[in-house]
PDB file of N, CA and C in Angstrom:
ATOM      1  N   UNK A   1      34.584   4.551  59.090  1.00  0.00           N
ATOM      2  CA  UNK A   1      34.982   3.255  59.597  1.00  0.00           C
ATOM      3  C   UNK A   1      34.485   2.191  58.612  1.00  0.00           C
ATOM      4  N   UNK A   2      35.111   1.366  58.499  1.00  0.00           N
ATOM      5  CA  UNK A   2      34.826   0.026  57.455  1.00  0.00           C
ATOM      6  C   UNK A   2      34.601  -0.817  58.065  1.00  0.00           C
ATOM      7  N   UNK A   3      33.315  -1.908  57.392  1.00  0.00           N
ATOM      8  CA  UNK A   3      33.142  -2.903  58.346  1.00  0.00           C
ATOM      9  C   UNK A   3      33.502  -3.823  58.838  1.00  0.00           C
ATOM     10  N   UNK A   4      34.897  -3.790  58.338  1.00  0.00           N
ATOM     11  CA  UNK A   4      35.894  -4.944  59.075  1.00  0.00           C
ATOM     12  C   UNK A   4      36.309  -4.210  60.494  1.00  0.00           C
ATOM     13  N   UNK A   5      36.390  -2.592  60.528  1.00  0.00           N
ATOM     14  CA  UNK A   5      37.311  -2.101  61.517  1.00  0.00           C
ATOM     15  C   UNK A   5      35.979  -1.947  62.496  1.00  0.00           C
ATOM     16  N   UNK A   6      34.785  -1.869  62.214  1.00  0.00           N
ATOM     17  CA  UNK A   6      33.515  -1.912  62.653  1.00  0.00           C
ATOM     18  C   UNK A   6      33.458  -3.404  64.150  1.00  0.00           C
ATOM     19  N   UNK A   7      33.693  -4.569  62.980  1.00  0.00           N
ATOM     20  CA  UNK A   7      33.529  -5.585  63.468  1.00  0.00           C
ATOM     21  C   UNK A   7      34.925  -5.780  64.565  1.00  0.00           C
ATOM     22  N   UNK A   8      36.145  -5.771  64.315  1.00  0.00           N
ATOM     23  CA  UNK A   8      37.251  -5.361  65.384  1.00  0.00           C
ATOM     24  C   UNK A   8      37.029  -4.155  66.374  1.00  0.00           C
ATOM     25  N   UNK A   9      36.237  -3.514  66.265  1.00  0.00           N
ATOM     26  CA  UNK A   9      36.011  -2.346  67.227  1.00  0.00           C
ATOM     27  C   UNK A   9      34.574  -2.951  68.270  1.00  0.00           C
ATOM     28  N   UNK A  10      33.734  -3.944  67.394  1.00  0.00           N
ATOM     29  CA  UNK A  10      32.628  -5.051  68.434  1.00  0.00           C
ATOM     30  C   UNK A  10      33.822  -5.703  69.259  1.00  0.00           C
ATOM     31  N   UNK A  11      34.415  -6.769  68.633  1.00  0.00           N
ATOM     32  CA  UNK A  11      34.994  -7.518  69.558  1.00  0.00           C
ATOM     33  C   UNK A  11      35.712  -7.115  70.454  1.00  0.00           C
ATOM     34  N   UNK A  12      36.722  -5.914  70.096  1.00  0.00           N
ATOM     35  CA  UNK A  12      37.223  -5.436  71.130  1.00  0.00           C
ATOM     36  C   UNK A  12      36.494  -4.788  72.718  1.00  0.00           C
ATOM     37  N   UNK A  13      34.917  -4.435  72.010  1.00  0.00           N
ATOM     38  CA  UNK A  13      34.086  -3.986  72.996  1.00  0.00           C
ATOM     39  C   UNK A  13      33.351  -5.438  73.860  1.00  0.00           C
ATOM     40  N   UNK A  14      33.614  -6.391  73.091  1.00  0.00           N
ATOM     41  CA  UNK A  14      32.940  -7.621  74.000  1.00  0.00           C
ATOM     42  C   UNK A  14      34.043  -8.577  74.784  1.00  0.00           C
ATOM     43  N   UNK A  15      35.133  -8.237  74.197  1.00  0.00           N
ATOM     44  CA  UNK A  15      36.367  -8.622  75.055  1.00  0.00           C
ATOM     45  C   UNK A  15      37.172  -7.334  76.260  1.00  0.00           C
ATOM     46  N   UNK A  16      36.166  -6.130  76.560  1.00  0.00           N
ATOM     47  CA  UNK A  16      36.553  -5.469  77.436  1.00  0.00           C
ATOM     48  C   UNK A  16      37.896  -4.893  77.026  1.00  0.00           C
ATOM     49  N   UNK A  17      38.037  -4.201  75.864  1.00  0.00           N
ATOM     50  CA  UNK A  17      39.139  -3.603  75.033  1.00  0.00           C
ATOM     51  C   UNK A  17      40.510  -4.540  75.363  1.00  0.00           C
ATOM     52  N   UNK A  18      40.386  -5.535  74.992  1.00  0.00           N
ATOM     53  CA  UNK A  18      41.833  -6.675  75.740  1.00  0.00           C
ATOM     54  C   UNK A  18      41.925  -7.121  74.160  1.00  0.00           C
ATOM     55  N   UNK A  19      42.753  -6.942  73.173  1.00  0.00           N
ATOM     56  CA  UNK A  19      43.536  -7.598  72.004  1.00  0.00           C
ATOM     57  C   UNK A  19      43.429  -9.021  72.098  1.00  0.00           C
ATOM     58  N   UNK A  20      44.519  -9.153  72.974  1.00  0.00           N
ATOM     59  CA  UNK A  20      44.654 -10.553  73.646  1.00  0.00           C
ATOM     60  C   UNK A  20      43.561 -11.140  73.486  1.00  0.00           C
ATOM     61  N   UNK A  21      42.272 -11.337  74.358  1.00  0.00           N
ATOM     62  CA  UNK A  21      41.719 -11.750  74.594  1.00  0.00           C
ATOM     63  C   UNK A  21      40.484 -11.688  73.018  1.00  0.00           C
ATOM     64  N   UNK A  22      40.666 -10.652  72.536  1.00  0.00           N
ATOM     65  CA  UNK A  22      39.865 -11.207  71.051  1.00  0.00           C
ATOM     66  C   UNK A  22      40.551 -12.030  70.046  1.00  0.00           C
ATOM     67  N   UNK A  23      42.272 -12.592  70.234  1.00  0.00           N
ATOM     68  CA  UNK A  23      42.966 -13.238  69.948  1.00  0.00           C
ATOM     69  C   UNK A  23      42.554 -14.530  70.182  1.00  0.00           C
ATOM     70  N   UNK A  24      42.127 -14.522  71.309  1.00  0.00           N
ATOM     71  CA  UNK A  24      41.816 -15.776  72.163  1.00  0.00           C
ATOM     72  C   UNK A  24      40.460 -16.261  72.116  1.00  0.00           C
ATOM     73  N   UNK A  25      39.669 -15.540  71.596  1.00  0.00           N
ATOM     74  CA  UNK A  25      38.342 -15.528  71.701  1.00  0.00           C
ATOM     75  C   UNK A  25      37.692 -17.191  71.498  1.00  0.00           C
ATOM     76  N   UNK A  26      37.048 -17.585  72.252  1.00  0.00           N
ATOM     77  CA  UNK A  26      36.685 -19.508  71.685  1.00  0.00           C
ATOM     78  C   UNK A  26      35.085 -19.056  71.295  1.00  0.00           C
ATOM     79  N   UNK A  27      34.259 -18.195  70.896  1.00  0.00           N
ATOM     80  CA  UNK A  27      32.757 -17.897  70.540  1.00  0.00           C
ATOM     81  C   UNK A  27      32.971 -18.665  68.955  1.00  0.00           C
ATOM     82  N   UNK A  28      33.108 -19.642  68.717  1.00  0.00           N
ATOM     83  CA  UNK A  28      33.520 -19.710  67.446  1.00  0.00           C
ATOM     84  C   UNK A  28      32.198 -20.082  66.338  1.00  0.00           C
ATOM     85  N   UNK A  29      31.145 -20.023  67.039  1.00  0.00           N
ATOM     86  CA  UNK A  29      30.079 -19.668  66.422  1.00  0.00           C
ATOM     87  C   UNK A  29      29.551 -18.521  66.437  1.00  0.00           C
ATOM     88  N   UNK A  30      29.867 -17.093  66.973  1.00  0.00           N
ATOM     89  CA  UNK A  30      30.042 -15.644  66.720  1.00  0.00           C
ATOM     90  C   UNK A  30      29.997 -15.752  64.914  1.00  0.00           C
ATOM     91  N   UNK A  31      29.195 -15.499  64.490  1.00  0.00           N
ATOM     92  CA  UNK A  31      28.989 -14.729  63.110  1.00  0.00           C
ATOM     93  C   UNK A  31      30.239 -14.076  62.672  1.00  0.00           C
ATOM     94  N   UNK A  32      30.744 -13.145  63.537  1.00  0.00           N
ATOM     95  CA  UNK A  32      32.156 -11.894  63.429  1.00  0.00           C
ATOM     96  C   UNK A  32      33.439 -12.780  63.713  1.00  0.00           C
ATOM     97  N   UNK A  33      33.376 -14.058  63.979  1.00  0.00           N
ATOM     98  CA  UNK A  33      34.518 -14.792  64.757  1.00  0.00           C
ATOM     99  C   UNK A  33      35.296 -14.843  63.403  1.00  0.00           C
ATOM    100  N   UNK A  34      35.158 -14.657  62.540  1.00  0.00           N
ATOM    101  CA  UNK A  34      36.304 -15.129  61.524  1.00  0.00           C
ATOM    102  C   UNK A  34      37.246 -13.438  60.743  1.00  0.00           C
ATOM    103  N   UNK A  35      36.553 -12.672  61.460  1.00  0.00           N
ATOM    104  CA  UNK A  35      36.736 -11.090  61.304  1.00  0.00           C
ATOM    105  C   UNK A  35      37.305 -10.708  62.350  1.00  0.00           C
ATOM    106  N   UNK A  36      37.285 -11.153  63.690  1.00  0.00           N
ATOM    107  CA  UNK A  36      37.670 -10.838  64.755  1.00  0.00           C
ATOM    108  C   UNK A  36      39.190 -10.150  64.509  1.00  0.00           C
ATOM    109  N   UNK A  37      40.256  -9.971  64.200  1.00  0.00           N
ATOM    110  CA  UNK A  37      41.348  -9.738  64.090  1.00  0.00           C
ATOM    111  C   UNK A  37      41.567  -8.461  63.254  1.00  0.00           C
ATOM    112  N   UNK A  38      40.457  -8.448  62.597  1.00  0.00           N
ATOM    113  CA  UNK A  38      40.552  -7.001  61.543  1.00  0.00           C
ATOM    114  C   UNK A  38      40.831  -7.259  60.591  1.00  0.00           C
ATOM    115  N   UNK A  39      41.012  -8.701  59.517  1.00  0.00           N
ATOM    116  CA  UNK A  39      41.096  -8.805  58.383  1.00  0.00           C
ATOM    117  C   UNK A  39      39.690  -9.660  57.421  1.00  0.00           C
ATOM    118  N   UNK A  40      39.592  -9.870  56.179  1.00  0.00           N
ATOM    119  CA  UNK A  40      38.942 -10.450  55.957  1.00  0.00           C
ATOM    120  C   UNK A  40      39.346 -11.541  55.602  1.00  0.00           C
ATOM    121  N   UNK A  41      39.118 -13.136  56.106  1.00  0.00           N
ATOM    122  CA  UNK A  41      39.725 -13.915  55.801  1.00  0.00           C
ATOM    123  C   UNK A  41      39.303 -14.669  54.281  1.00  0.00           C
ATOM    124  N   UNK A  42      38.056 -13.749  53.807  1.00  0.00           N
ATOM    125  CA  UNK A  42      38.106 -14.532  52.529  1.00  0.00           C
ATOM    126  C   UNK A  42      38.896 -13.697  51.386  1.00  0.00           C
ATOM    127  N   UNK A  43      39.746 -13.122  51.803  1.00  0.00           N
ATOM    128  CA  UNK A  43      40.421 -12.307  50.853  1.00  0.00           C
ATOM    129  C   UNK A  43      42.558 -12.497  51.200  1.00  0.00           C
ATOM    130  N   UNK A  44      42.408 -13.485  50.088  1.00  0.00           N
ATOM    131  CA  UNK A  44      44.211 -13.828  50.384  1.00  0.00           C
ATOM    132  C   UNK A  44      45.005 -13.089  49.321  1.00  0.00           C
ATOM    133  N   UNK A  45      46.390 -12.705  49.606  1.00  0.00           N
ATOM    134  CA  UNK A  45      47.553 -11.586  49.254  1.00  0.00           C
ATOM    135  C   UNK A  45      47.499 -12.033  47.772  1.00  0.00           C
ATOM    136  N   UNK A  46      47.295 -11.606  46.762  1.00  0.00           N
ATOM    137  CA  UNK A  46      47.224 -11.952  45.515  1.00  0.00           C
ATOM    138  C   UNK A  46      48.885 -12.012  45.125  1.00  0.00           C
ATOM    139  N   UNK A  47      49.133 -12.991  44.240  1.00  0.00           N
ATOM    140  CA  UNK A  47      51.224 -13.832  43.963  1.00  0.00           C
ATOM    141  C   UNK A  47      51.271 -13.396  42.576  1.00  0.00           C
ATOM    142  N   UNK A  48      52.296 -12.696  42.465  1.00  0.00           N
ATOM    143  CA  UNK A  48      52.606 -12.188  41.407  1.00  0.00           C
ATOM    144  C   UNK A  48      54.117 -12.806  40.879  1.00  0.00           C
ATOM    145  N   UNK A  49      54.353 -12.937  39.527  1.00  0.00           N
ATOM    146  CA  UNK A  49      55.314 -13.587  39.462  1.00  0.00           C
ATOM    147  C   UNK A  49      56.048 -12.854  38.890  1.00  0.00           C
ATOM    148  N   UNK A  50      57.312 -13.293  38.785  1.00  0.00           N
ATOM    149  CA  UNK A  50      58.689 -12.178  39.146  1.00  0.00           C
ATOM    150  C   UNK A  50      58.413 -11.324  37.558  1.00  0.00           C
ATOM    151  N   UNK A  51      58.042 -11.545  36.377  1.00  0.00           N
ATOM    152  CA  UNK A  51      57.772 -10.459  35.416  1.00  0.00           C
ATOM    153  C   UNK A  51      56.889  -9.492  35.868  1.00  0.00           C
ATOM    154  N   UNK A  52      55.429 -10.175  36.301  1.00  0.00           N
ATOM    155  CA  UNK A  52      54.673  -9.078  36.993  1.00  0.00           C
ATOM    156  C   UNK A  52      55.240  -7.797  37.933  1.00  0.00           C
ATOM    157  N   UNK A  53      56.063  -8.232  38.589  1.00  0.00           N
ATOM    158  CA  UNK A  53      56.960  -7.095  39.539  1.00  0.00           C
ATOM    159  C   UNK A  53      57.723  -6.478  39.197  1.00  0.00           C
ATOM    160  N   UNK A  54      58.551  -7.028  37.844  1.00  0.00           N
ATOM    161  CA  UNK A  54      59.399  -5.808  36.988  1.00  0.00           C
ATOM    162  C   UNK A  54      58.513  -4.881  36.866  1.00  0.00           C
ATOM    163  N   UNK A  55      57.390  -5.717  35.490  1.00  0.00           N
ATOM    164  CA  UNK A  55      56.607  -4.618  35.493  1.00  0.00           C
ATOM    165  C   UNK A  55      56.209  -3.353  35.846  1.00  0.00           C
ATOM    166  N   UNK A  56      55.776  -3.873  37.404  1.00  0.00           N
ATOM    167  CA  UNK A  56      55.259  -2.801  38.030  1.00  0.00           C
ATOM    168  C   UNK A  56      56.283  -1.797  38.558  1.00  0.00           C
ATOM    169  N   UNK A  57      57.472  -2.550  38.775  1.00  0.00           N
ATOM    170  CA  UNK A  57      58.629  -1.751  39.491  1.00  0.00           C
ATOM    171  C   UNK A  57      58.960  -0.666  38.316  1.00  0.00           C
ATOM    172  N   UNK A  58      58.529  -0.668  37.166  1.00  0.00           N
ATOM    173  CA  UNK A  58      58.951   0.075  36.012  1.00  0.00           C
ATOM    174  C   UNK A  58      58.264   1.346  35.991  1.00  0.00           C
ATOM    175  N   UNK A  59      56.797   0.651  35.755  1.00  0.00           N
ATOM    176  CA  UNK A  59      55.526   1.658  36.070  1.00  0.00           C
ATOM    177  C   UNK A  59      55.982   2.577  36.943  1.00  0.00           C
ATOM    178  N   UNK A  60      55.951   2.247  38.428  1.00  0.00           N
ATOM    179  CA  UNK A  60      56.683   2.774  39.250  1.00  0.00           C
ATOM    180  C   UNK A  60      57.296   3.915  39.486  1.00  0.00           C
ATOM    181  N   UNK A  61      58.522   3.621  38.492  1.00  0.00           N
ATOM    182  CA  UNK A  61      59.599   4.121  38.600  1.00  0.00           C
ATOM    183  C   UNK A  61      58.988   5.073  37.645  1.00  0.00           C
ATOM    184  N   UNK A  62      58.510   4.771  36.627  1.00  0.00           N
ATOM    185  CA  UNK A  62      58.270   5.836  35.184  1.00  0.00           C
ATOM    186  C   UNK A  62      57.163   7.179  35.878  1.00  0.00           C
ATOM    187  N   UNK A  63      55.945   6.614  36.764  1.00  0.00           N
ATOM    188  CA  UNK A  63      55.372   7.607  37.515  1.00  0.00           C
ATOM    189  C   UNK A  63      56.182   8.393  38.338  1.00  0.00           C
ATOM    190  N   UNK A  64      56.914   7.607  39.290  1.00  0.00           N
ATOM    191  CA  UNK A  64      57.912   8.741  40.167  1.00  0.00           C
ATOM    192  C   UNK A  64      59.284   9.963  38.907  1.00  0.00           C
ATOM    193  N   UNK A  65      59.299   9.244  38.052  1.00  0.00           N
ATOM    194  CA  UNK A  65      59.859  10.050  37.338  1.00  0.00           C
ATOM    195  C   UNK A  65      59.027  11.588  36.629  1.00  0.00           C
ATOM    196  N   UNK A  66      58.328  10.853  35.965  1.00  0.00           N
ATOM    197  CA  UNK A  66      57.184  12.117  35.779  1.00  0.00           C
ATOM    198  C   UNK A  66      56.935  12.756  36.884  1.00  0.00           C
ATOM    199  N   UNK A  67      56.421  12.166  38.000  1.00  0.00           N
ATOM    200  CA  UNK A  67      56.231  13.577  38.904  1.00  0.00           C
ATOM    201  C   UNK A  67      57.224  14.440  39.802  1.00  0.00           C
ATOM    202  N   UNK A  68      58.115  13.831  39.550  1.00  0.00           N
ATOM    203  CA  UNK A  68      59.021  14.302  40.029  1.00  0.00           C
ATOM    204  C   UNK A  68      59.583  15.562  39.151  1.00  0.00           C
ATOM    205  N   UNK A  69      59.704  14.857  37.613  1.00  0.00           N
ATOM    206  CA  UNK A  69      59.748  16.521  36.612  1.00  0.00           C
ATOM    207  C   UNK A  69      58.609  17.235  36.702  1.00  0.00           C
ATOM    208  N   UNK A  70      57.192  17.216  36.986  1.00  0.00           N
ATOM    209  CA  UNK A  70      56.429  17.394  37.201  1.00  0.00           C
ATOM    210  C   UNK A  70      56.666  18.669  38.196  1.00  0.00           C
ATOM    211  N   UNK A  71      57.246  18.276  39.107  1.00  0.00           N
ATOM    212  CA  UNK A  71      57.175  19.765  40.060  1.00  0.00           C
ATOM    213  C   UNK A  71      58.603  20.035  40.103  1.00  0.00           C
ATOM    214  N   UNK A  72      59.648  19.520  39.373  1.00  0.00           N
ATOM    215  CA  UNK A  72      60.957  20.559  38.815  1.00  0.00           C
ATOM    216  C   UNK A  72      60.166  21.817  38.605  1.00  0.00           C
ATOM    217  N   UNK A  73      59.543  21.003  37.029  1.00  0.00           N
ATOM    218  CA  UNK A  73      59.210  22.681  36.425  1.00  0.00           C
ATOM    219  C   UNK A  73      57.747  23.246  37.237  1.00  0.00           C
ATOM    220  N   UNK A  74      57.179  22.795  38.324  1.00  0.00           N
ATOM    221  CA  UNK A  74      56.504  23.746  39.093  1.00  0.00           C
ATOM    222  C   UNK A  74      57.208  24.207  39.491  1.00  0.00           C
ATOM    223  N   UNK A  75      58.599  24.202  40.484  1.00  0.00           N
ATOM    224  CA  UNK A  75      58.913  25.074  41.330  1.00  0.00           C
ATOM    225  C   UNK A  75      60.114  25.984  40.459  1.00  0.00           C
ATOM    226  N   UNK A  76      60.096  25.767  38.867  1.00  0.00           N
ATOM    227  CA  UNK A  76      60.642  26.197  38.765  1.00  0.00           C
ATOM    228  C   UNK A  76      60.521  27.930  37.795  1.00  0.00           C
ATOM    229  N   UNK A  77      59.062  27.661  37.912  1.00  0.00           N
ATOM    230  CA  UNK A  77      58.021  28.375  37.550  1.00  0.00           C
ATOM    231  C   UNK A  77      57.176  29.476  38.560  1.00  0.00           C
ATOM    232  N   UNK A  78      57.468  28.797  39.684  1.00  0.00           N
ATOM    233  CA  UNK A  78      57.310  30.135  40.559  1.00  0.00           C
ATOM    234  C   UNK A  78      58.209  30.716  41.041  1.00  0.00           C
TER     235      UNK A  78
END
């Protein structure tokens, strides 16, 4: 367990397993109150810009290619 899923598995135990209600939670001086949901809020979706995503879509593609010949010639070997 990780201590984000740690800290969502407290609140859920101090909100009487109710989602909702750790949704709702007003303890907003709770230490865990900003974790409550199961994410970390000091950590935002990193923006990649549209070359970056070729990029990777290439990478990607070039790994699924290799492994994919990759176990051609395994299975074509047994």
């Amino acid at each position: 367990m990780t201590p984000i899923q740690a800290i969502r598995a407290k609140c859920l135990d101090c909100c009487c397993g109710q989602a909702n209600e750790v949704k709702l939670c007003t303890a907003i001086r709770c230490p865990l109150w900003p974790f409550r949901l199961g994410k970390n809020p000091n950590i935002r979706p990193r923006e990649y810009t549209e070359e970056q995503r070729e990029a990777m879509r290439q990478r990607l593609k070039k790994a699924m290619e290799a492994k994919n010949g990759q176990q051609a010639n395994g299975q074509a070997n047994d």
